[in-house]
PDB file of N, CA and C in Angstrom:
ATOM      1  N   UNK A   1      44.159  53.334  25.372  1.00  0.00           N
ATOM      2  CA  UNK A   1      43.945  52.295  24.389  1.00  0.00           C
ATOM      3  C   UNK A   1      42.542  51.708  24.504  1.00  0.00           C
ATOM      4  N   UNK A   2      42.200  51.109  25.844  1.00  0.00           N
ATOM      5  CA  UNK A   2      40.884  50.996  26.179  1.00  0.00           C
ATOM      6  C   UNK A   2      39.565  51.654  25.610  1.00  0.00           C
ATOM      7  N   UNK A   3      40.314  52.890  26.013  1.00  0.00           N
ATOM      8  CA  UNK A   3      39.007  53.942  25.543  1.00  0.00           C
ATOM      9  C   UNK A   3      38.679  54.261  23.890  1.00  0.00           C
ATOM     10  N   UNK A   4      39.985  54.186  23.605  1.00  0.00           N
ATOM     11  CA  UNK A   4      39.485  54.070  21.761  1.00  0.00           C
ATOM     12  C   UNK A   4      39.183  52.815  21.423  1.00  0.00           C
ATOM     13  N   UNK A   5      39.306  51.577  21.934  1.00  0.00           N
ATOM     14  CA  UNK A   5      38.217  50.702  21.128  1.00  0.00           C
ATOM     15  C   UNK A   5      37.144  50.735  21.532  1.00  0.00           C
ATOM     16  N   UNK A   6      36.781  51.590  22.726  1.00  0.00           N
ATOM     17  CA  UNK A   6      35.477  51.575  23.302  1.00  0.00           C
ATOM     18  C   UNK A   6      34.807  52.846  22.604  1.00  0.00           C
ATOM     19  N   UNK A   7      34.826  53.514  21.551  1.00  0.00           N
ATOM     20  CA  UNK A   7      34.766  54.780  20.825  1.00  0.00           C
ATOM     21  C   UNK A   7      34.581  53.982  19.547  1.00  0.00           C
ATOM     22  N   UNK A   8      35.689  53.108  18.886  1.00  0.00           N
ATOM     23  CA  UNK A   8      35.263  52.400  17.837  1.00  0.00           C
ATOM     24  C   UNK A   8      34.248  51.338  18.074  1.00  0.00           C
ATOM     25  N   UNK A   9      34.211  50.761  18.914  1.00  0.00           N
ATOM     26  CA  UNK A   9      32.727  49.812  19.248  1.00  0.00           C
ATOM     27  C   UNK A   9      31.387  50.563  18.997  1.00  0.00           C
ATOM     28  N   UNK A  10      31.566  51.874  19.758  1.00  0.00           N
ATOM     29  CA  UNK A  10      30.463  52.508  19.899  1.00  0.00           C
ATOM     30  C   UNK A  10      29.779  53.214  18.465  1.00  0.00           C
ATOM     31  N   UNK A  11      30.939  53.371  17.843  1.00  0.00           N
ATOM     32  CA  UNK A  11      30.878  53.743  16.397  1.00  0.00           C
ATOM     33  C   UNK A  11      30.630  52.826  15.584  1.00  0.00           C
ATOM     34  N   UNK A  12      30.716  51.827  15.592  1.00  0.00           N
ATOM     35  CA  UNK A  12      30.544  50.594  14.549  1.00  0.00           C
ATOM     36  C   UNK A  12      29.127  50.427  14.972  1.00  0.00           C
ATOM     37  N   UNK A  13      28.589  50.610  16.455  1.00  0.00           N
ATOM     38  CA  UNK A  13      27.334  50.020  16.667  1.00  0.00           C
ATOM     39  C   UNK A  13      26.431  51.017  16.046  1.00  0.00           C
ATOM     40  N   UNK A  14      26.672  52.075  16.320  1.00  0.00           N
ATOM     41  CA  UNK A  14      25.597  53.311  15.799  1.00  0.00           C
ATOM     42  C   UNK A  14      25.797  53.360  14.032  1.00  0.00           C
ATOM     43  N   UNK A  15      26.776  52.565  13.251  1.00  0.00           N
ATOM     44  CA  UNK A  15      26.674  52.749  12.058  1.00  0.00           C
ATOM     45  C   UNK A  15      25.591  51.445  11.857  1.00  0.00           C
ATOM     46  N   UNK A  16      25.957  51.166  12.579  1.00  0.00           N
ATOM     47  CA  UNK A  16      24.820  49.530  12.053  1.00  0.00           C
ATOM     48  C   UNK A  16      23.615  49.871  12.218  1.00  0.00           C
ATOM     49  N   UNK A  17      23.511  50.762  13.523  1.00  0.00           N
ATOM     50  CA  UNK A  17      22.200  51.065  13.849  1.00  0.00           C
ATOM     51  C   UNK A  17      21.387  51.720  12.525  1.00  0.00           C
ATOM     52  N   UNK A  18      22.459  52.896  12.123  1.00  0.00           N
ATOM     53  CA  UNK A  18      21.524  53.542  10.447  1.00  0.00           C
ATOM     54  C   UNK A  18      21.595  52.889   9.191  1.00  0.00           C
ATOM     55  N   UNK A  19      22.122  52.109   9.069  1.00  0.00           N
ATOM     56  CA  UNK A  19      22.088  50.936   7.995  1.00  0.00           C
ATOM     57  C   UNK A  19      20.995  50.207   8.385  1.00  0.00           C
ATOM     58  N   UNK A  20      21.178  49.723   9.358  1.00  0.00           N
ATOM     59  CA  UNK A  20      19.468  48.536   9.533  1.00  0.00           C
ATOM     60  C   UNK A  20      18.363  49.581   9.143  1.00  0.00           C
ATOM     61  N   UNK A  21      18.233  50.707   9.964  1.00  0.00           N
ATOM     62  CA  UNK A  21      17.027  51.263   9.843  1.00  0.00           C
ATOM     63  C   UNK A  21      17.000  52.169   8.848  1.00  0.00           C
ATOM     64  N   UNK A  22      17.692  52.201   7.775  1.00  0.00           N
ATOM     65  CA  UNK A  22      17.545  52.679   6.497  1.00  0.00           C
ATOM     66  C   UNK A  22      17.003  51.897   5.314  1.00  0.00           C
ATOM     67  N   UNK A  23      17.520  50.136   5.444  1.00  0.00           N
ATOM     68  CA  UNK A  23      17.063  48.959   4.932  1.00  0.00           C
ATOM     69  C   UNK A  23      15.736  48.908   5.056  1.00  0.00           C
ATOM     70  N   UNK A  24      15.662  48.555   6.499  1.00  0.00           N
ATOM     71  CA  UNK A  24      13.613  48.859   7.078  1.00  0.00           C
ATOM     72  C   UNK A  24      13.132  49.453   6.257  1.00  0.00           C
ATOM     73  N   UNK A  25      12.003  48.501   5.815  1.00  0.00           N
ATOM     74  CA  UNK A  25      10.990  50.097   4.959  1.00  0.00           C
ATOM     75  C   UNK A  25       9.915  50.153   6.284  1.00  0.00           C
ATOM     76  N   UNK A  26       9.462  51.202   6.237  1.00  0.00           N
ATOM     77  CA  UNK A  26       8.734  52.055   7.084  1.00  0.00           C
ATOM     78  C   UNK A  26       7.664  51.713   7.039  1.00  0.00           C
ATOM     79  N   UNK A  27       7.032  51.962   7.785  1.00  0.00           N
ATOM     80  CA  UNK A  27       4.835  51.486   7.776  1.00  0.00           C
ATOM     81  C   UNK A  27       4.310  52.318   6.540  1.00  0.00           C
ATOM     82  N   UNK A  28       5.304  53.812   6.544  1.00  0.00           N
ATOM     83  CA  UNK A  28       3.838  53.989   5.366  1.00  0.00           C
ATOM     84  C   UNK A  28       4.389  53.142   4.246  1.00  0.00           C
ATOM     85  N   UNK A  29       5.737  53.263   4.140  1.00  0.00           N
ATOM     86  CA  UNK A  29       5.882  52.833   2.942  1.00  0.00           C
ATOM     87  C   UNK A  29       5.642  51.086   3.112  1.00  0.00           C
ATOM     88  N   UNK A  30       5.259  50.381   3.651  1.00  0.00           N
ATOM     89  CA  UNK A  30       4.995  48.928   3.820  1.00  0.00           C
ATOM     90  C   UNK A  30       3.237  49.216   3.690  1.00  0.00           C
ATOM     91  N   UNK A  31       2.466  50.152   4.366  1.00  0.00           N
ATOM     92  CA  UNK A  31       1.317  50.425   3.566  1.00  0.00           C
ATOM     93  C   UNK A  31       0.879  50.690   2.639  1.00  0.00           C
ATOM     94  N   UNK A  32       1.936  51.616   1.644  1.00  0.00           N
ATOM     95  CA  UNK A  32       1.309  51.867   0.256  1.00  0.00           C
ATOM     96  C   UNK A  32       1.811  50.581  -0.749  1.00  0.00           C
ATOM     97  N   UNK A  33       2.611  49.595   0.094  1.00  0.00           N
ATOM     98  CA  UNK A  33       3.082  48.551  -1.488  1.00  0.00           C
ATOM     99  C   UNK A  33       1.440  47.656  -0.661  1.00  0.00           C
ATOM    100  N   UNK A  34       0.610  47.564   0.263  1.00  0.00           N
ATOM    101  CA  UNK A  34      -0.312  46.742   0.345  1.00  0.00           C
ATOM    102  C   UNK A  34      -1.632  47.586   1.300  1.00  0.00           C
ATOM    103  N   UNK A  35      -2.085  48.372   0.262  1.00  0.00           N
ATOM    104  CA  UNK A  35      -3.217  49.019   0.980  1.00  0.00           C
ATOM    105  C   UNK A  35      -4.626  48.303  -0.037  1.00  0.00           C
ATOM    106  N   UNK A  36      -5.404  48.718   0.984  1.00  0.00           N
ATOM    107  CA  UNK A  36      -7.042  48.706   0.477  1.00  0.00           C
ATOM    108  C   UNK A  36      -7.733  49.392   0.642  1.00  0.00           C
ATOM    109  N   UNK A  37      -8.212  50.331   0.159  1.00  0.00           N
ATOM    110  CA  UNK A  37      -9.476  51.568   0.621  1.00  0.00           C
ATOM    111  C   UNK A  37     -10.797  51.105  -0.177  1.00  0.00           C
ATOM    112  N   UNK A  38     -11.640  51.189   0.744  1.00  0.00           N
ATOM    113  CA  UNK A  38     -13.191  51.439   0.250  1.00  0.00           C
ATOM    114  C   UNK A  38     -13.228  52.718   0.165  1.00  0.00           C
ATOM    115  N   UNK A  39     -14.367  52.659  -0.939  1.00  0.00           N
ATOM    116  CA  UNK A  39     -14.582  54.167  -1.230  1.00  0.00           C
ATOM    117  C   UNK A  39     -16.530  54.240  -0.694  1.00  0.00           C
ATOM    118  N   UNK A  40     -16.913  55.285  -0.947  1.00  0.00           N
ATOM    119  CA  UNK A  40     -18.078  55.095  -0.346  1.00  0.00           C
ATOM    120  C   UNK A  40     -19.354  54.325  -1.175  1.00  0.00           C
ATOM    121  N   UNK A  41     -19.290  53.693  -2.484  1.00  0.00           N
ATOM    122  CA  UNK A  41     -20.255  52.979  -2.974  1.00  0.00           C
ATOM    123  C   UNK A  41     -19.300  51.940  -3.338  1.00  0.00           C
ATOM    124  N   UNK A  42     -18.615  51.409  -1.562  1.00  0.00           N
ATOM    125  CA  UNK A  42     -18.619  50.032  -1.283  1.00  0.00           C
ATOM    126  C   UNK A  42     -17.409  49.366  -2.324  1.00  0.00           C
ATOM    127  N   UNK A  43     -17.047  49.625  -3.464  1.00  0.00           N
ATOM    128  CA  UNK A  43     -15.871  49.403  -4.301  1.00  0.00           C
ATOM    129  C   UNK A  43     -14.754  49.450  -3.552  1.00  0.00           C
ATOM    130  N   UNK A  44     -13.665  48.359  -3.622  1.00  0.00           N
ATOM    131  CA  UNK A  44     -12.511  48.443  -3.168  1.00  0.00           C
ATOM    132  C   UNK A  44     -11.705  49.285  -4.657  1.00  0.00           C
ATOM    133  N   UNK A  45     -10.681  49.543  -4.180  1.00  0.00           N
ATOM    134  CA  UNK A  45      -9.171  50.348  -4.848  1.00  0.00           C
ATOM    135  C   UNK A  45      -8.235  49.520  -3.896  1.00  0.00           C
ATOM    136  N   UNK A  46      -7.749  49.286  -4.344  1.00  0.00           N
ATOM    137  CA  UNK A  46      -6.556  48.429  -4.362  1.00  0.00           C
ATOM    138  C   UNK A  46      -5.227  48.878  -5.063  1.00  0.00           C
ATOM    139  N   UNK A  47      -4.121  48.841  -4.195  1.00  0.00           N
ATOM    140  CA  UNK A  47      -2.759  49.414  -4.901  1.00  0.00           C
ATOM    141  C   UNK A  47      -1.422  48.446  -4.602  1.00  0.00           C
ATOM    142  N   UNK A  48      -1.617  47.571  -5.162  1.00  0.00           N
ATOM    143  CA  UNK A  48      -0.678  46.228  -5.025  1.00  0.00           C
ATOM    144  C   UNK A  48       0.664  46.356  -6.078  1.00  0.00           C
ATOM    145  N   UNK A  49       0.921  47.534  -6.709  1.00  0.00           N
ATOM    146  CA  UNK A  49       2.122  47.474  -7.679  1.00  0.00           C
ATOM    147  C   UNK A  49       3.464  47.379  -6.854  1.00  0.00           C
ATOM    148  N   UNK A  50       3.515  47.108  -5.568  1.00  0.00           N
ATOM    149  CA  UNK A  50       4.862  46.783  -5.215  1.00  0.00           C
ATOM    150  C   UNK A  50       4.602  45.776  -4.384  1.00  0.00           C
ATOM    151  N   UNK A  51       3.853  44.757  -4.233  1.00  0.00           N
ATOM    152  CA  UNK A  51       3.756  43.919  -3.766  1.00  0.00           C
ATOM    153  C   UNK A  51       4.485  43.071  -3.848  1.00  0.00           C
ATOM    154  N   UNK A  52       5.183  42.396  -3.285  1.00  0.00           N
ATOM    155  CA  UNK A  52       5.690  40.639  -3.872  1.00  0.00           C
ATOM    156  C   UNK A  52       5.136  39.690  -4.878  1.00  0.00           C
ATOM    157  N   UNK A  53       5.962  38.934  -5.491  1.00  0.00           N
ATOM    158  CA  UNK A  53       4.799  37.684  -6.579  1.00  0.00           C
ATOM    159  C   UNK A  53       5.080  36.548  -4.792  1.00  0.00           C
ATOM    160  N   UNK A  54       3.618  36.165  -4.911  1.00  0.00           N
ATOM    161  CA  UNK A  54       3.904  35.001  -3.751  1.00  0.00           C
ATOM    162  C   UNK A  54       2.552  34.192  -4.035  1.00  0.00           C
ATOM    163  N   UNK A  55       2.764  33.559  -5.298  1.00  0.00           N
ATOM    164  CA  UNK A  55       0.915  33.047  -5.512  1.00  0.00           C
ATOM    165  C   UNK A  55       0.077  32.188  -3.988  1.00  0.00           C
ATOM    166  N   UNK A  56      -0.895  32.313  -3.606  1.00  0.00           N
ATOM    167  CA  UNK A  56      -1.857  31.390  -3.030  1.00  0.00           C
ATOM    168  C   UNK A  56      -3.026  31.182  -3.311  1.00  0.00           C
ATOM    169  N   UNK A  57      -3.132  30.069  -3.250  1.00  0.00           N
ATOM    170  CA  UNK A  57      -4.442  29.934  -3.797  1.00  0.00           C
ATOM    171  C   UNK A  57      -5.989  29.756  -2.499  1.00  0.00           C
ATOM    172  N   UNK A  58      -6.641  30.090  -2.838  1.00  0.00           N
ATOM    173  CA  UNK A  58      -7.949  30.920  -2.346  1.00  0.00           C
ATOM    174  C   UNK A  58      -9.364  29.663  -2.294  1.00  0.00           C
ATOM    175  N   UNK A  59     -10.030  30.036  -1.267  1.00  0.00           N
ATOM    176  CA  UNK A  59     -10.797  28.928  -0.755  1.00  0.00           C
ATOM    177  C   UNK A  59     -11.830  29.140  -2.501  1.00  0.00           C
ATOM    178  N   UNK A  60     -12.298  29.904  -3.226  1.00  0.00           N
ATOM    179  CA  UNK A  60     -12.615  29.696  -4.311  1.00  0.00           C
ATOM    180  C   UNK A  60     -11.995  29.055  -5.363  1.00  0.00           C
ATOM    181  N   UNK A  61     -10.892  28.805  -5.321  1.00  0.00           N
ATOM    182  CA  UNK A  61     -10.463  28.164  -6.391  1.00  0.00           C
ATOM    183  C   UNK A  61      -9.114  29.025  -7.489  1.00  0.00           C
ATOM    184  N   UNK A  62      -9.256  29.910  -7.066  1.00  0.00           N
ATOM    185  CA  UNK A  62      -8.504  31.260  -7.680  1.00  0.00           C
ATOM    186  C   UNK A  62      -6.942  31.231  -7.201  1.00  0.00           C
ATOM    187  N   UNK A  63      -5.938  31.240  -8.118  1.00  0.00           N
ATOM    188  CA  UNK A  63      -4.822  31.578  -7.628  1.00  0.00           C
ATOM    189  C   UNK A  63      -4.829  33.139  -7.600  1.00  0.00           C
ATOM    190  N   UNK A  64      -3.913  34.017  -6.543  1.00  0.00           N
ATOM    191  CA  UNK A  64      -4.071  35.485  -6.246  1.00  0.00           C
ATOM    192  C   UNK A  64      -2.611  35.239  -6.349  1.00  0.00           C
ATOM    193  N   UNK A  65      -1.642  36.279  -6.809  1.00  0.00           N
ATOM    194  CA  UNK A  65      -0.543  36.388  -7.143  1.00  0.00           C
ATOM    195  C   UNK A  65       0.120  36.704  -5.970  1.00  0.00           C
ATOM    196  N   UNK A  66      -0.181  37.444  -4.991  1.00  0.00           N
ATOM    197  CA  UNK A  66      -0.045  37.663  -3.998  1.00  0.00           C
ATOM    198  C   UNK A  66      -0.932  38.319  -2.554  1.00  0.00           C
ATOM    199  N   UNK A  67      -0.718  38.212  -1.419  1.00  0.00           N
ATOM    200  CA  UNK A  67      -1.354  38.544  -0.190  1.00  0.00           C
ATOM    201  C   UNK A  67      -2.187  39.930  -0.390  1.00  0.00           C
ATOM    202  N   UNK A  68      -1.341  40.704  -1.466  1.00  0.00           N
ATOM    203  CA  UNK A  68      -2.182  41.947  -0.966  1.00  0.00           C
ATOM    204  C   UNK A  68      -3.677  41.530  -2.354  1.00  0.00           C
ATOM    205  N   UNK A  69      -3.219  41.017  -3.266  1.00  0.00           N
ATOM    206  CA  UNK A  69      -4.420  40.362  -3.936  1.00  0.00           C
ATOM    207  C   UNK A  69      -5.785  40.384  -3.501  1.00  0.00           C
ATOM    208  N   UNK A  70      -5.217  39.149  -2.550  1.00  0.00           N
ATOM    209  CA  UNK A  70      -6.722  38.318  -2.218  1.00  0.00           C
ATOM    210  C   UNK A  70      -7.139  39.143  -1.307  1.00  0.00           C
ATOM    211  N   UNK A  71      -5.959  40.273  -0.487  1.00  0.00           N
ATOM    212  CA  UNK A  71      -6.760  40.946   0.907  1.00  0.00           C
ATOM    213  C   UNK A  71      -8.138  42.005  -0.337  1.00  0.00           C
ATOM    214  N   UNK A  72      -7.196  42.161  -1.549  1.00  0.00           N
ATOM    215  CA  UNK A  72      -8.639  42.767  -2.477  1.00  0.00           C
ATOM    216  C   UNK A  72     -10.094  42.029  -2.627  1.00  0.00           C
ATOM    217  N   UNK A  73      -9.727  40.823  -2.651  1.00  0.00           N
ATOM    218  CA  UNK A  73     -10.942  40.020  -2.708  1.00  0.00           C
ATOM    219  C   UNK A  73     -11.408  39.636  -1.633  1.00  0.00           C
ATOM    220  N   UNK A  74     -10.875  39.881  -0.643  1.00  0.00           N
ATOM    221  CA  UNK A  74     -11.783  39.642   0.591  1.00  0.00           C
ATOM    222  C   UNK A  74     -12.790  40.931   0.943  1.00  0.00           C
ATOM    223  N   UNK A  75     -12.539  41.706   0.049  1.00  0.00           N
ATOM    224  CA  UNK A  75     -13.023  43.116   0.775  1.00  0.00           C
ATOM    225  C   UNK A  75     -14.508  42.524  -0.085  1.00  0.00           C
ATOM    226  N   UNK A  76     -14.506  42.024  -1.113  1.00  0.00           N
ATOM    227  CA  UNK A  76     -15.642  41.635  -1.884  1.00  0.00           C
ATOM    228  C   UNK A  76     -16.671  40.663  -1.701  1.00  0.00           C
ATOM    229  N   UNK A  77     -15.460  39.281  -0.982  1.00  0.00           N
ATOM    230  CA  UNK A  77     -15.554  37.830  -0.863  1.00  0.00           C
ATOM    231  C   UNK A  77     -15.474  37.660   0.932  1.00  0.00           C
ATOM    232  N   UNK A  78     -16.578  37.854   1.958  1.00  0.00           N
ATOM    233  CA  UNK A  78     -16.163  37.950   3.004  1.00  0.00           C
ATOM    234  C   UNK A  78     -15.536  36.997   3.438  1.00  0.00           C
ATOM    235  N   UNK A  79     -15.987  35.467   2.987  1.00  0.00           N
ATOM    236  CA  UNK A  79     -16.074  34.227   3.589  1.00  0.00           C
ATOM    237  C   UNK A  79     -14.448  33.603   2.590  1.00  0.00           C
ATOM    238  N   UNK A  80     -13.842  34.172   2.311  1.00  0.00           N
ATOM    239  CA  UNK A  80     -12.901  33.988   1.507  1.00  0.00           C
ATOM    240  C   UNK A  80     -11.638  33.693   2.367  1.00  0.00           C
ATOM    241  N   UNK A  81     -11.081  32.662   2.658  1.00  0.00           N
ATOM    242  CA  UNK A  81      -9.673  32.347   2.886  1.00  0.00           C
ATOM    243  C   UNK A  81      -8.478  31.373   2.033  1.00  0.00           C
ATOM    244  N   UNK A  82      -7.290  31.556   2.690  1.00  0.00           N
ATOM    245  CA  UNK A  82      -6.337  31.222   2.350  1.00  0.00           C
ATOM    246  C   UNK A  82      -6.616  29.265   2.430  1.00  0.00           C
ATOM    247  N   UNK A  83      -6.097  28.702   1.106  1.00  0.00           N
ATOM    248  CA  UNK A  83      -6.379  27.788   1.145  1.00  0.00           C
ATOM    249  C   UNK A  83      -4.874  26.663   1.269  1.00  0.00           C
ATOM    250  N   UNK A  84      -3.939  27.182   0.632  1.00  0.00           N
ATOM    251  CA  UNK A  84      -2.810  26.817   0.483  1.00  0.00           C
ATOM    252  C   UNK A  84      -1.698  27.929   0.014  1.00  0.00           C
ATOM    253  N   UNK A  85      -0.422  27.672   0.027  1.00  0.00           N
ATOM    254  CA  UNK A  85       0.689  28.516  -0.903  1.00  0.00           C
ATOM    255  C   UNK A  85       0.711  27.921  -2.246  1.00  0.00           C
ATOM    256  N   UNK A  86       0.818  28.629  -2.934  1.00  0.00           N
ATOM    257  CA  UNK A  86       1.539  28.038  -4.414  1.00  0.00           C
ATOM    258  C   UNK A  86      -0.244  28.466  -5.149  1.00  0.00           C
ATOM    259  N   UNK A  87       0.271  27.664  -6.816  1.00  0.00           N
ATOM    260  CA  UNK A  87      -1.139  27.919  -7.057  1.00  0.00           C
ATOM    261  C   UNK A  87      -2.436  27.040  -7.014  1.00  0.00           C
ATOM    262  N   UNK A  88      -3.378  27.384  -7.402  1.00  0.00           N
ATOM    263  CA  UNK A  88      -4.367  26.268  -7.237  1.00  0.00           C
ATOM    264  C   UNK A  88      -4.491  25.185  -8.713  1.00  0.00           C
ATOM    265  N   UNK A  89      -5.159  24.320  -8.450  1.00  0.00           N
ATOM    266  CA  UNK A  89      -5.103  23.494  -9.662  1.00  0.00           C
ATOM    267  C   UNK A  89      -6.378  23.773 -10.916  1.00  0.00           C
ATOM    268  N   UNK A  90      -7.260  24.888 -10.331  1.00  0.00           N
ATOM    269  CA  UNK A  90      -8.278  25.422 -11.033  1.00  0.00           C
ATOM    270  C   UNK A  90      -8.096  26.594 -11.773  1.00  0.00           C
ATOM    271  N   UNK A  91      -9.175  27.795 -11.902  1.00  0.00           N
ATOM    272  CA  UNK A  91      -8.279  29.095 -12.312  1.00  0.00           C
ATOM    273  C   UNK A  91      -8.041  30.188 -12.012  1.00  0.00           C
ATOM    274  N   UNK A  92      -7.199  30.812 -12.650  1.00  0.00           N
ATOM    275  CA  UNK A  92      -6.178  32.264 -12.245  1.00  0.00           C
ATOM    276  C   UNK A  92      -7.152  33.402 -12.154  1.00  0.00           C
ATOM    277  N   UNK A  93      -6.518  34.287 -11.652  1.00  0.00           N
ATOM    278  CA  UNK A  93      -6.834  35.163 -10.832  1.00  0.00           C
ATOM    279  C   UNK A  93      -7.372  36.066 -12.548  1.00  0.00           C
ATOM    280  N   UNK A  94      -6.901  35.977 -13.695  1.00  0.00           N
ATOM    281  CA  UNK A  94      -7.272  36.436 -15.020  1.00  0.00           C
ATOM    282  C   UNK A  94      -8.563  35.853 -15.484  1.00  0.00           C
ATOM    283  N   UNK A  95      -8.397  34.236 -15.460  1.00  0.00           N
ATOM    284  CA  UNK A  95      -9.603  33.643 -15.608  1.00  0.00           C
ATOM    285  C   UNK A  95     -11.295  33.630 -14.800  1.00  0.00           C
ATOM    286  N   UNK A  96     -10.670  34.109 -13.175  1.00  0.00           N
ATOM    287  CA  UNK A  96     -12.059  34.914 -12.635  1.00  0.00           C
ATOM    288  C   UNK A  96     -12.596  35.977 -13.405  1.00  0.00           C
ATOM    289  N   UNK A  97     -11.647  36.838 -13.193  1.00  0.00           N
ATOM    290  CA  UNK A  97     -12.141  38.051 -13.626  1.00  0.00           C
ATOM    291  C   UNK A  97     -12.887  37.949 -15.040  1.00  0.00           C
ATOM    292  N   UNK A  98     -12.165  37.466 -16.432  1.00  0.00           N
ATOM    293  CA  UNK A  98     -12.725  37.293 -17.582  1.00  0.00           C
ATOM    294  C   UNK A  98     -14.407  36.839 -16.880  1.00  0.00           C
ATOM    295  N   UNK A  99     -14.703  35.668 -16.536  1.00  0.00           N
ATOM    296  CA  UNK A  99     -15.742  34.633 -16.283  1.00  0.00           C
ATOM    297  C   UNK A  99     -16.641  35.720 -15.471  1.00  0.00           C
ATOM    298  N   UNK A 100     -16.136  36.633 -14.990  1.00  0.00           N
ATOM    299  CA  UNK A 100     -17.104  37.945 -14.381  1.00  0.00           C
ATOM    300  C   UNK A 100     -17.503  38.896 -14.790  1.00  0.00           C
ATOM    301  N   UNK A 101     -16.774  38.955 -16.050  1.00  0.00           N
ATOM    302  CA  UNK A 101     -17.272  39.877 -17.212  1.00  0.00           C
ATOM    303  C   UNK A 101     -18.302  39.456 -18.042  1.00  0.00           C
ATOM    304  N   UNK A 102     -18.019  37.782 -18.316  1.00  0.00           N
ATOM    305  CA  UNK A 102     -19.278  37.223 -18.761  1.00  0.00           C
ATOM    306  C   UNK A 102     -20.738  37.045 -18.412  1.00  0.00           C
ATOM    307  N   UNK A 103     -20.851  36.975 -16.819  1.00  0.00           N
ATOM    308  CA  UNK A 103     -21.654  36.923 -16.096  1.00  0.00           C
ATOM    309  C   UNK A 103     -22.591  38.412 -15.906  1.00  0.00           C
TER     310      UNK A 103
END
């Protein structure tokens, strides 16, 4: 009797074990929802389409929709940090960009 709940213990633990680590997403795949590559004339590429929405807003003034965002604009903006969560009271991460097209 002993020994079969000690068989079902052992079995319940190793099912949990491949359920957790099936849930886990993996490094690469936690790298490709937040990578950054330079390319060699210094341009970032950026691939943030599975990122989280988690706005913060940015020692410029810019809300970034999320972390892997601004890690884009830091590749640009060295001196660039995190200023708060949420957004900023200035403008969006649309309204830079437009205002940089103008420039």
């Amino acid at each position: 009797m002993r020994s079969e709940i000690r068989v079902w213990v052992a079995l319940l633990a190793l099912m949990a074990v491949i359920l957790l680590s099936a849930v886990q997403p993996s490094d690469a795949e936690y790298k490709s929802s937040h990578s950054t590559q330079m390319t060699r004339n210094k341009k970032s590429t950026c691939d943030c389409r599975y990122a989280a929405d988690s706005p913060l807003c940015a020692s410029n003034g810019v809300t970034y929709p999320n972390m892997c965002r601004f890690d884009c604009a830091k590749t640009r903006v060295k001196r660039l940090r995190v200023v708060s969560s949420g957004t900023c009271k200035g403008k969006s991460l649309n309204d830079y960009r437009r205002n940089q097209k103008k420039g």
